[in-house]
N, C-alpha and C. Protein backbone atom coordinates (compact mmCIF):
# COMPACT_ATOMS: atom_id res chain seq x y z
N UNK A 1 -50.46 -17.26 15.74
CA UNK A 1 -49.58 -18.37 16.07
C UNK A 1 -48.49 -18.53 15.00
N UNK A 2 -48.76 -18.55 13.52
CA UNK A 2 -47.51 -18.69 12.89
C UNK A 2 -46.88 -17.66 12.81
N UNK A 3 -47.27 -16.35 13.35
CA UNK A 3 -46.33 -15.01 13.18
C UNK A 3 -45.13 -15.11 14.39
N UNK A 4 -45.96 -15.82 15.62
CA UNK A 4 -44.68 -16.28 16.64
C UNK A 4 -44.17 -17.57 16.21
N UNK A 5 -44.62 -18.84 15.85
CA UNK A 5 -43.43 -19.43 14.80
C UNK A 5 -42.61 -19.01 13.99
N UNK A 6 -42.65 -18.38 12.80
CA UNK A 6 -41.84 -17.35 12.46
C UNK A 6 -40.86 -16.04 12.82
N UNK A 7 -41.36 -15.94 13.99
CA UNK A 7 -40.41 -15.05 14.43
C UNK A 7 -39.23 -15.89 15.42
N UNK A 8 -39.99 -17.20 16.20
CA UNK A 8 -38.86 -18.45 16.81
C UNK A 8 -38.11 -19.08 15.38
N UNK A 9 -38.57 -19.35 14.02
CA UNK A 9 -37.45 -19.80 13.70
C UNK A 9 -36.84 -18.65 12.94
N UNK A 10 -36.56 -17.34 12.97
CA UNK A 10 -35.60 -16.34 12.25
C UNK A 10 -34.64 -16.38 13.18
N UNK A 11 -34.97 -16.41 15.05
CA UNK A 11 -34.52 -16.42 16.05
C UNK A 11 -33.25 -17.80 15.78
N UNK A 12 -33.56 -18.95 15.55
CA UNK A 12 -33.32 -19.84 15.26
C UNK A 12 -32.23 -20.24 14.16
N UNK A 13 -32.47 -19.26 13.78
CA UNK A 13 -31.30 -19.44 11.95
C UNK A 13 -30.31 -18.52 12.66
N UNK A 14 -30.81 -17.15 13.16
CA UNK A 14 -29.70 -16.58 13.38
C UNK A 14 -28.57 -17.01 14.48
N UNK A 15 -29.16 -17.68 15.27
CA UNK A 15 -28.50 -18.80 16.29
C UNK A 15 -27.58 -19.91 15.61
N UNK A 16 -27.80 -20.54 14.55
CA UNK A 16 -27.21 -21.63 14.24
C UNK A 16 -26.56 -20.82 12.47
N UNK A 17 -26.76 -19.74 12.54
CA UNK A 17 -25.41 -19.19 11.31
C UNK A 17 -24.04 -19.29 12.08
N UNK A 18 -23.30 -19.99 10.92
CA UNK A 18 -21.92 -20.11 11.26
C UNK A 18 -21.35 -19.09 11.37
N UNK A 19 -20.11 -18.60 12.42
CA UNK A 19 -19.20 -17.44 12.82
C UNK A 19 -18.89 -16.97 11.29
N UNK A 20 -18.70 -15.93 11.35
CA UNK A 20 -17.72 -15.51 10.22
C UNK A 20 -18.87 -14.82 8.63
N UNK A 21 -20.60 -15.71 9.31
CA UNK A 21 -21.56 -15.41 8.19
C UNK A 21 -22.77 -14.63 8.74
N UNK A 22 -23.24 -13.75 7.60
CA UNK A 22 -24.74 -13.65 8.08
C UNK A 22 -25.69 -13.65 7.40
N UNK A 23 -26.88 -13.80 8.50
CA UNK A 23 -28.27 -14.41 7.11
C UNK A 23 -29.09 -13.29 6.97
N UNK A 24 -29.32 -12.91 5.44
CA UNK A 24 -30.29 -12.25 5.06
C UNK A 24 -31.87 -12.24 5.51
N UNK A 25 -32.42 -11.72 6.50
CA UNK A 25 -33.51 -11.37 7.47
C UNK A 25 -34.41 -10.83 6.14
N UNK A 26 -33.99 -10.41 5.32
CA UNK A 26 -35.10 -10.08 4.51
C UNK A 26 -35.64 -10.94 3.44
N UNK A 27 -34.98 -12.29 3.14
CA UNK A 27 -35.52 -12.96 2.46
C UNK A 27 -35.31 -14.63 3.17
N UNK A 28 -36.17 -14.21 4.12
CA UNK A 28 -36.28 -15.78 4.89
C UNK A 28 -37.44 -16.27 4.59
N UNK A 29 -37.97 -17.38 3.75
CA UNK A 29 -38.55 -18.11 3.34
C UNK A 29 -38.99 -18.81 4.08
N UNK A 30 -40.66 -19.04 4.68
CA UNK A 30 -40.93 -20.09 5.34
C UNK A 30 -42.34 -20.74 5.13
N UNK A 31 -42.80 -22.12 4.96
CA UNK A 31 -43.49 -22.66 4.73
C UNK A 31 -44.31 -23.56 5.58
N UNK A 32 -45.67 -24.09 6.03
CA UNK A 32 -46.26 -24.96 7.00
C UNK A 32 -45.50 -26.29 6.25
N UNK A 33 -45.36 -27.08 7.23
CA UNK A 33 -45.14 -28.44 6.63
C UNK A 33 -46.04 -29.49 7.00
N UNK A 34 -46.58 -29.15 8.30
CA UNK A 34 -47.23 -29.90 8.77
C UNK A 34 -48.37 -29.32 9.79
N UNK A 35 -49.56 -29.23 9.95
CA UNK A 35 -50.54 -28.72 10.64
C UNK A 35 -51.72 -29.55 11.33
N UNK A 36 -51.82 -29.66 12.50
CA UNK A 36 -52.37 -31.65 13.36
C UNK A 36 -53.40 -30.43 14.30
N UNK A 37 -54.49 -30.81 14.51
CA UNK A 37 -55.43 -30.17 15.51
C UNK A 37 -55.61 -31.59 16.09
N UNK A 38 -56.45 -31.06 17.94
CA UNK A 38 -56.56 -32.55 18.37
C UNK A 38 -58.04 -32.84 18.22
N UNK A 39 -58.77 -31.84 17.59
CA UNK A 39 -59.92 -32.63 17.49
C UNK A 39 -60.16 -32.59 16.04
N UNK A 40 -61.51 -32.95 15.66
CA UNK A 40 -61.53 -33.52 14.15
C UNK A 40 -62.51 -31.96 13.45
N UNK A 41 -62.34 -32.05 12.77
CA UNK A 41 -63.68 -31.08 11.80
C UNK A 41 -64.76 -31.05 12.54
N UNK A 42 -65.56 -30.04 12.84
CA UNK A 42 -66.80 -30.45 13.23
C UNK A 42 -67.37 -30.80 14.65
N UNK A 43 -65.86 -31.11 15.45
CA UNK A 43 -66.09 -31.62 17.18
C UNK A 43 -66.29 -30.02 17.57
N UNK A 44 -67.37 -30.23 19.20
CA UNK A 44 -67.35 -29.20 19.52
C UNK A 44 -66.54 -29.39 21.00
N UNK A 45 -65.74 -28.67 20.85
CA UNK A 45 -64.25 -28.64 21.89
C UNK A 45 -64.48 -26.99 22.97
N UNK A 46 -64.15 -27.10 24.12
CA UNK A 46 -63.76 -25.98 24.65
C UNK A 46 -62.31 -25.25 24.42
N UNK A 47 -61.28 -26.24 24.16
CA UNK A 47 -60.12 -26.21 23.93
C UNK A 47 -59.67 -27.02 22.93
N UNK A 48 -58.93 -26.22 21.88
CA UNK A 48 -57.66 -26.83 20.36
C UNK A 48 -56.45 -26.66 20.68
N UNK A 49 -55.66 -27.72 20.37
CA UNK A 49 -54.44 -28.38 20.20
C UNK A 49 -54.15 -28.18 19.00
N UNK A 50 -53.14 -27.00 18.44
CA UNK A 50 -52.46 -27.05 17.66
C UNK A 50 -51.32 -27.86 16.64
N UNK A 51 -50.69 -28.59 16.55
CA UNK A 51 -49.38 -28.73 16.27
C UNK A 51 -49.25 -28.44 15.03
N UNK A 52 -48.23 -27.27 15.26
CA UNK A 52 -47.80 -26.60 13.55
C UNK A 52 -46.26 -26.89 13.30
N UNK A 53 -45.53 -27.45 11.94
CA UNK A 53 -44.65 -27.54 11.84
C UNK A 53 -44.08 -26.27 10.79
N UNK A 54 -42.85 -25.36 10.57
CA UNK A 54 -42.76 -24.47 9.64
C UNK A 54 -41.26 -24.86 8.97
N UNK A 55 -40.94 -24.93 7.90
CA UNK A 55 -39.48 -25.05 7.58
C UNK A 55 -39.50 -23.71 6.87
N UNK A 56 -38.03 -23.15 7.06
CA UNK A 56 -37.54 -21.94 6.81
C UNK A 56 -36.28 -22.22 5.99
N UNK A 57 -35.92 -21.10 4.98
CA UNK A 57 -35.03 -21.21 4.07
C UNK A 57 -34.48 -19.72 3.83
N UNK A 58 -32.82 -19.32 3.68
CA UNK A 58 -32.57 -18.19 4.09
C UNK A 58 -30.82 -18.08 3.13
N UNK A 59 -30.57 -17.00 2.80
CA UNK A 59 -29.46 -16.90 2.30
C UNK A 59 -27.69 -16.71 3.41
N UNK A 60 -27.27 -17.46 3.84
CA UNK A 60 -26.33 -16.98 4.95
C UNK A 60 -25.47 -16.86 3.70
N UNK A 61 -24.75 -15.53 4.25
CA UNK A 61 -23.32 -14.98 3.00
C UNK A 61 -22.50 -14.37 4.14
N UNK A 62 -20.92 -14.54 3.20
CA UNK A 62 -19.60 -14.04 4.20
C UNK A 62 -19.82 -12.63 4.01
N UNK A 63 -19.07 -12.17 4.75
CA UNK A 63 -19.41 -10.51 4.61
C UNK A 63 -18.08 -10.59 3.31
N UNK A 64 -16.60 -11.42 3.94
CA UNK A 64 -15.42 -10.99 3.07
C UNK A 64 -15.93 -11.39 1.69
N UNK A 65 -16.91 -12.42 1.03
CA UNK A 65 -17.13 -12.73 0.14
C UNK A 65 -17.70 -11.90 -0.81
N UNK A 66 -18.79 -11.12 0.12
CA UNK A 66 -19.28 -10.32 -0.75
C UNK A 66 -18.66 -8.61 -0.74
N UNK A 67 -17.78 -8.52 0.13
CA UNK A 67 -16.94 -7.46 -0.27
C UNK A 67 -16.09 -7.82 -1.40
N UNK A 68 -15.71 -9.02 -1.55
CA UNK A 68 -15.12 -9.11 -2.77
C UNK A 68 -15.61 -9.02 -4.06
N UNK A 69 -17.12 -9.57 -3.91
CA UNK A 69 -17.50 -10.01 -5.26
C UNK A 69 -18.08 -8.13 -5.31
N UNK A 70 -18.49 -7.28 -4.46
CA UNK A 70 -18.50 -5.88 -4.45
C UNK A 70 -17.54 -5.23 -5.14
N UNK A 71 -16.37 -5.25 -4.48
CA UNK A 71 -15.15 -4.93 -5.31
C UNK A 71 -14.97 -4.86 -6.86
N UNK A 72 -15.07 -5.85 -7.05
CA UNK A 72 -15.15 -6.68 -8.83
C UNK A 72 -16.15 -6.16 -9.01
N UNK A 73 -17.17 -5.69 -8.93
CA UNK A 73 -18.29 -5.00 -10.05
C UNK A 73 -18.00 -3.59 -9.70
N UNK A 74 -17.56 -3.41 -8.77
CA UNK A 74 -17.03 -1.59 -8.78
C UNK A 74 -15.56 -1.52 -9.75
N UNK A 75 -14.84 -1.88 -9.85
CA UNK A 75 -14.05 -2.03 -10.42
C UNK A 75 -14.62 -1.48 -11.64
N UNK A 76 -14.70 -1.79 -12.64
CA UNK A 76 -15.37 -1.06 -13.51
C UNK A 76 -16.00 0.48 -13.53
N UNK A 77 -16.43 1.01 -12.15
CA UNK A 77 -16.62 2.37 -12.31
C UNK A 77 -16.01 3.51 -11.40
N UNK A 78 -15.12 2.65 -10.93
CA UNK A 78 -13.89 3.06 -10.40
C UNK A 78 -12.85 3.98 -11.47
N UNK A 79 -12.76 5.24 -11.57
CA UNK A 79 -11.81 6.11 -12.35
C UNK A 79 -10.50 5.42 -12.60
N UNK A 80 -9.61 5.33 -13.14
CA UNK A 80 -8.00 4.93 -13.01
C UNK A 80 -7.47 5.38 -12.10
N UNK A 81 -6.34 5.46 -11.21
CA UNK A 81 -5.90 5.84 -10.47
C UNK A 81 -6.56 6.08 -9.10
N UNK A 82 -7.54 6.00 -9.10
CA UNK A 82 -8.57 6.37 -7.80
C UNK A 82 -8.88 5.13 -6.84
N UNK A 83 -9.05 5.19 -5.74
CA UNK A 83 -9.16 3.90 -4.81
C UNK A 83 -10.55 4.07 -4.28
N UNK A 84 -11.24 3.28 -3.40
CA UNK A 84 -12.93 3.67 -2.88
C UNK A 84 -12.19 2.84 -1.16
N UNK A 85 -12.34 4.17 -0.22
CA UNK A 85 -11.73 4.21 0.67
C UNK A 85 -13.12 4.44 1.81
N UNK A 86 -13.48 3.84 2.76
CA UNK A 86 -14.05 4.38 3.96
C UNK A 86 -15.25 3.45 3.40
N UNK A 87 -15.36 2.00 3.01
CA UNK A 87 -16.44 1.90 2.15
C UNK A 87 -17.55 1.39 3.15
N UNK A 88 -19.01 1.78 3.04
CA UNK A 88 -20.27 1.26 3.73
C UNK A 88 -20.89 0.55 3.20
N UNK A 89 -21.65 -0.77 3.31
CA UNK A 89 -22.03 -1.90 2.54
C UNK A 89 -23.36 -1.90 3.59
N UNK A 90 -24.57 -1.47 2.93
CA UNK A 90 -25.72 -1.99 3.37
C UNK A 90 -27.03 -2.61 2.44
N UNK A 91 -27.64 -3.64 2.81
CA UNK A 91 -28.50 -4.50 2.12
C UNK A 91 -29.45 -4.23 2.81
N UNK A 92 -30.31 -3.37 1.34
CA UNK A 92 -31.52 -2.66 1.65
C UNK A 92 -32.42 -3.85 1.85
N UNK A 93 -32.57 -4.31 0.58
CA UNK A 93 -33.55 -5.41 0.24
C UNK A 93 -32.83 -7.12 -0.53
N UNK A 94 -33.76 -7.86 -0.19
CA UNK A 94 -33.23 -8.99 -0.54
C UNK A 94 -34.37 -10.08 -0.63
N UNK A 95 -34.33 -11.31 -1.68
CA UNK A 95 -35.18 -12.29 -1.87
C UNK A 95 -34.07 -13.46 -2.60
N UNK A 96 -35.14 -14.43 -2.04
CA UNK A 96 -34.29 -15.64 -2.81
C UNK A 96 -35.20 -15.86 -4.10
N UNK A 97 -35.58 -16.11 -4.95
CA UNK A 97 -36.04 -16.64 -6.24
C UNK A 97 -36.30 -18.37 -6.04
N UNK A 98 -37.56 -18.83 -6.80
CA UNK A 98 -37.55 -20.02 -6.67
C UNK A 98 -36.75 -20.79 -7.21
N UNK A 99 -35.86 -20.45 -7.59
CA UNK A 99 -34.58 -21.31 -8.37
C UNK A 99 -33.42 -21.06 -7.38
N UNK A 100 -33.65 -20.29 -6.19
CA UNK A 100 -32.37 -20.18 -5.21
C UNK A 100 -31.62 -19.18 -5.43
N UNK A 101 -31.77 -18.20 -6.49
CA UNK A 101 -31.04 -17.23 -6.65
C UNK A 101 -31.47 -16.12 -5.94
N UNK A 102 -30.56 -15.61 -5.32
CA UNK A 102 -30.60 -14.50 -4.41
C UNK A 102 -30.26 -13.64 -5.64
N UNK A 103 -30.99 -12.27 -5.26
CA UNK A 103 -31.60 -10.81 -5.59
C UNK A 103 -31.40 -9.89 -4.59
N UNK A 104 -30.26 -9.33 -4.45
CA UNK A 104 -30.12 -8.09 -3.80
C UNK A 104 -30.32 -7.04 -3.57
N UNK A 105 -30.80 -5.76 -3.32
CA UNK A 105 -30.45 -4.38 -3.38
C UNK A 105 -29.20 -4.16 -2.72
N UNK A 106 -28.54 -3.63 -2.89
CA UNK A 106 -27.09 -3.25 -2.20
C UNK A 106 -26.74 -2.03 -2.49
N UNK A 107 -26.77 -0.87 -0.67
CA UNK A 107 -26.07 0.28 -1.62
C UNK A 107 -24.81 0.56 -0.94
N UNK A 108 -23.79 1.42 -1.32
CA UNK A 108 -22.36 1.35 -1.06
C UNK A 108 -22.21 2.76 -1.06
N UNK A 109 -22.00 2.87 -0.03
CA UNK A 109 -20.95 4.63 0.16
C UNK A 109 -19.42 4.53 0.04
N UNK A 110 -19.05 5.22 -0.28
CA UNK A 110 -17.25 5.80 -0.05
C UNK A 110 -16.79 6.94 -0.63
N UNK A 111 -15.38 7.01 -0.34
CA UNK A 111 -15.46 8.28 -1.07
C UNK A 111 -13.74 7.59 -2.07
N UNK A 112 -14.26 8.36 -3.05
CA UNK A 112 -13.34 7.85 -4.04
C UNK A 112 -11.72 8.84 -3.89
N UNK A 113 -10.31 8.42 -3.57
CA UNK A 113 -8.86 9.07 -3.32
C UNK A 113 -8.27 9.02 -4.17
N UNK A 114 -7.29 9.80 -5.20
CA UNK A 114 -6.46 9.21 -5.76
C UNK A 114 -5.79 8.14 -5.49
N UNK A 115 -5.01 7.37 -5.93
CA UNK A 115 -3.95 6.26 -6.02
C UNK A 115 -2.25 7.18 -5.61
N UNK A 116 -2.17 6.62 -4.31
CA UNK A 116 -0.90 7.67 -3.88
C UNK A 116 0.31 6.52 -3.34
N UNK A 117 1.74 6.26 -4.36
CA UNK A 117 2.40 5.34 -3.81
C UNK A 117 3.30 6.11 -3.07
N UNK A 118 2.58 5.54 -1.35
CA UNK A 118 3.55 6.46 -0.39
C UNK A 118 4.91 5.97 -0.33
N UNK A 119 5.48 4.93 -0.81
CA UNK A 119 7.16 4.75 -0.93
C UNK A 119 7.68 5.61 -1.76
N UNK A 120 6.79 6.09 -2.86
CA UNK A 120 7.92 6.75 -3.77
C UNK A 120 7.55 8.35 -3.42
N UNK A 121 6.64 8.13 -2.34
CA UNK A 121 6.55 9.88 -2.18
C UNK A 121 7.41 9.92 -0.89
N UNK A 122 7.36 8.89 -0.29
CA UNK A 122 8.63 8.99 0.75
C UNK A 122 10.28 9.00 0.44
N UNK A 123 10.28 8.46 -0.55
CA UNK A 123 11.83 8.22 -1.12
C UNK A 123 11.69 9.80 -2.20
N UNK A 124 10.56 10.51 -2.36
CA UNK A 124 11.56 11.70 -3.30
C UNK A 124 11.36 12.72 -2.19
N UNK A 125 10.97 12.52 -0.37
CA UNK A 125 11.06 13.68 0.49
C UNK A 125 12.00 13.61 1.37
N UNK A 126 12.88 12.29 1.20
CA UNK A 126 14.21 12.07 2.21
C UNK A 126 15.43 13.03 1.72
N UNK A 127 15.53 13.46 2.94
CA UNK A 127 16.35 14.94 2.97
C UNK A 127 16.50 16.11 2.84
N UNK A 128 14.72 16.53 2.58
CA UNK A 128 14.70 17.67 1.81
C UNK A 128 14.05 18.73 2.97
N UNK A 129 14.36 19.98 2.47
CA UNK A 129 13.88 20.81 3.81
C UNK A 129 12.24 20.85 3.38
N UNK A 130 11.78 21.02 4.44
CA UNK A 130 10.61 21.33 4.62
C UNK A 130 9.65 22.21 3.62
N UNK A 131 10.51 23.52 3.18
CA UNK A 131 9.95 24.29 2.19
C UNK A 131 9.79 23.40 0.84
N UNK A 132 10.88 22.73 0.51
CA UNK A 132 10.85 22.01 -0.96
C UNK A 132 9.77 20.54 -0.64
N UNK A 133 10.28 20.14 0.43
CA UNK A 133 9.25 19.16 0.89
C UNK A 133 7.48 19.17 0.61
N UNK A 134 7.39 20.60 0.89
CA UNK A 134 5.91 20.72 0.66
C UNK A 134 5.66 21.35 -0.65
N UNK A 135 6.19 21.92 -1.81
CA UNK A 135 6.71 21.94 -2.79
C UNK A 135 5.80 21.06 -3.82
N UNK A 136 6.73 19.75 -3.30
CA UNK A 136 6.86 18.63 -3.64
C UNK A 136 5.07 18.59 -3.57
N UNK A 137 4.98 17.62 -1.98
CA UNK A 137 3.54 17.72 -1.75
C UNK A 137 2.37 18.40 -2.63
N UNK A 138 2.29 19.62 -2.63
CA UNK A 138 1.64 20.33 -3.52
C UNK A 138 1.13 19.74 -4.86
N UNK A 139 2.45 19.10 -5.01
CA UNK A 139 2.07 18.72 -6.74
C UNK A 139 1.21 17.56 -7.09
N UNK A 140 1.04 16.39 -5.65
CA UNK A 140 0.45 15.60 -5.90
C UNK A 140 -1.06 15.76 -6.42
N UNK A 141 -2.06 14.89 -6.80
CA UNK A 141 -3.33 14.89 -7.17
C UNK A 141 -3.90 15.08 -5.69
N UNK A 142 -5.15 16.30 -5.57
CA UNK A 142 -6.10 16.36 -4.43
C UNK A 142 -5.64 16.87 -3.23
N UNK A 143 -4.37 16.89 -3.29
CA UNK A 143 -3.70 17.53 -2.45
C UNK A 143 -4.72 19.12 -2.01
N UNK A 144 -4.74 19.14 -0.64
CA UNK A 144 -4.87 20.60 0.07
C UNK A 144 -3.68 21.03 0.96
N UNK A 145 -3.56 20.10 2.15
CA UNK A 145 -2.90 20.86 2.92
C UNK A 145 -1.71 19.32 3.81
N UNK A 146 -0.24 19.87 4.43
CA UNK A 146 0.57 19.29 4.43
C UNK A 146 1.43 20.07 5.95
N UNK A 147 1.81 18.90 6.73
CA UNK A 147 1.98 19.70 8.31
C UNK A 147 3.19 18.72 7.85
N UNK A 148 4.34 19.18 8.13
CA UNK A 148 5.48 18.28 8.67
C UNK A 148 5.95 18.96 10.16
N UNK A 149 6.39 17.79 10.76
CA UNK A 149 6.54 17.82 11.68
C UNK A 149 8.20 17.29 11.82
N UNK A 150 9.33 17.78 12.78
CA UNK A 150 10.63 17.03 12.90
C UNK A 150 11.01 17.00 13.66
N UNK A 151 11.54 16.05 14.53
CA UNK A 151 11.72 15.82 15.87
C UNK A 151 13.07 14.76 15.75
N UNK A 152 14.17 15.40 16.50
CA UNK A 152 13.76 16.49 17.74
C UNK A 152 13.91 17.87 16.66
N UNK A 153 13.83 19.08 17.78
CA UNK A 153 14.08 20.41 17.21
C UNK A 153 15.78 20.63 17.15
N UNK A 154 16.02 20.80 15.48
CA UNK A 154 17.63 21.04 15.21
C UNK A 154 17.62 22.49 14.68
N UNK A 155 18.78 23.34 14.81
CA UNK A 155 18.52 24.19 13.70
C UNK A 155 18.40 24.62 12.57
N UNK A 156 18.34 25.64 12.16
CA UNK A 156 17.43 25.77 10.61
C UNK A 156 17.87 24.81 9.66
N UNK A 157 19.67 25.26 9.79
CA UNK A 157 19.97 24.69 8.72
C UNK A 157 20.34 23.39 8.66
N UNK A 158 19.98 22.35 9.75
CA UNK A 158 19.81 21.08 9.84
C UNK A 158 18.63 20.50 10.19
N UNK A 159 17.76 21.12 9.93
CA UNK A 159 16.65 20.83 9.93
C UNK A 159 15.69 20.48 8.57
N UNK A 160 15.81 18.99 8.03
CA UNK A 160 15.90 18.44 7.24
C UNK A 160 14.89 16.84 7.70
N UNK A 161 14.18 17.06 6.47
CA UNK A 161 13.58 15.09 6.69
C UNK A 161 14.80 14.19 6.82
N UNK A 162 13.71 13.01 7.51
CA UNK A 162 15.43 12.20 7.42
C UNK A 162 15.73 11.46 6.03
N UNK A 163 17.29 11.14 6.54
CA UNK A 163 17.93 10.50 4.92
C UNK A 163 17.40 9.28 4.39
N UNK A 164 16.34 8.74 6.12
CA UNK A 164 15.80 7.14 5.33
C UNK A 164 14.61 7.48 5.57
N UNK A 165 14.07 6.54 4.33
CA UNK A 165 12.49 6.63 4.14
C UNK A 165 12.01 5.89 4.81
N UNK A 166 12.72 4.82 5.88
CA UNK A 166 11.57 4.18 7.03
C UNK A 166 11.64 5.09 7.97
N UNK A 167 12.12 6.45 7.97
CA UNK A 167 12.08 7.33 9.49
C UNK A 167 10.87 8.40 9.01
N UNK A 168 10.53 8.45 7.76
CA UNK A 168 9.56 9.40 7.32
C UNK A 168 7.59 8.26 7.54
N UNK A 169 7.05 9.09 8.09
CA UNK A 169 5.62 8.28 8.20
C UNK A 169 4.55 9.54 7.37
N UNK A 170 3.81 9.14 6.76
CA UNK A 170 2.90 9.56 6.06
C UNK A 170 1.63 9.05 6.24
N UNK A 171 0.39 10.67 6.86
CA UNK A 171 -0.85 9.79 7.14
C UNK A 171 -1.72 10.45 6.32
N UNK A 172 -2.54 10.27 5.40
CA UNK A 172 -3.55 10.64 4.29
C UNK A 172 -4.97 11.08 5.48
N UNK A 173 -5.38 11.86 5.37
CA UNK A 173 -6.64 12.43 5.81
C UNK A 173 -7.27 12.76 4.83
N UNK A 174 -8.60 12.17 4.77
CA UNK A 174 -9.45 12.39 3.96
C UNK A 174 -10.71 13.67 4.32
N UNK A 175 -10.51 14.88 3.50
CA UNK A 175 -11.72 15.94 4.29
C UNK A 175 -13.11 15.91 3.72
N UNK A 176 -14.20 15.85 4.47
CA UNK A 176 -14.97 15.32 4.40
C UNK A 176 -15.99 16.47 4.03
């Protein structure tokens, strides 16, 4: 009986977490508060009347919150120049402490990119042919491989990126 109380109020929390949060399932806290039979010690009954009361206690957290406060302790082992791109956030384990402090396990995948400011790699490829264009490319950090594409089809010798850097688009693929 209290394993299906317990499982109606996890049902219960997760119902009444506010949009936008979610509650840690692994450290839901719950306690009898109150426990009433209808007969006394000692009666001999064919049938007991339960009434069990349970209060439950549970950590609800923003996801954006704790990507942030994630952020800020990676930060620190984050290389210079490098970004943590494609990132996975899963919470292995979790408890609250009797003082209310939540205790996490948290582990985090990504994969770490250089730091690439595509304005100024767009502003030093406006106008340039294709051969010097990739040239260029080449030299960046991590760099492998580089497709330009120009449209429409001009000939050779106008066949050139364009002169503005909002007509140039740049998409980073990460190989896996």
């Amino acid at each position: 009986l209290t394993n299906q109380l317990e499982e109606k109020v996890k049902e219960e929390l997760k119902k009444s977490t506010p949009e936008g949060r979610k509650i840690l399932e692994t450290a839901i806290l719950t306690s009898i508060t109150d426990r009433n039979f209808d007969k006394a010690v000692g009666t001999e009954a064919d049938k007991l009347k339960l009434d069990l009361e349970m209060k439950a206690k549970t950590l609800a957290y923003s996801s954006s919150d704790l990507d942030n406060l994630l952020e800020e302790v990676l930060s620190d082992y984050i290389p210079s120049g490098f970004v943590l791109k494609g990132k996975e956030v899963e919470i292995k384990e979790g408890e609250i402490n009797p003082e209310g402090v939540a205790i996490l396990k948290v582990y985090i995948k990504g994969i770490l990119i250089p730091e690439i400011d595509l304005e100024s790699v767009k502003k030093n490829l406006v106008g340039k042919y294709p051969s010097v264009a990739k040239r260029y490319l080449e030299s960046l950090p991590s760099y492998t491989k580089a497709e330009i594409i120009i449209s429409p089809k001009l000939p050779l010798r106008l066949r050139t990126l364009p002169r503005l850097s909002k007509n140039i688009s740049i998409k980073i693929e990460v190989k896996q």
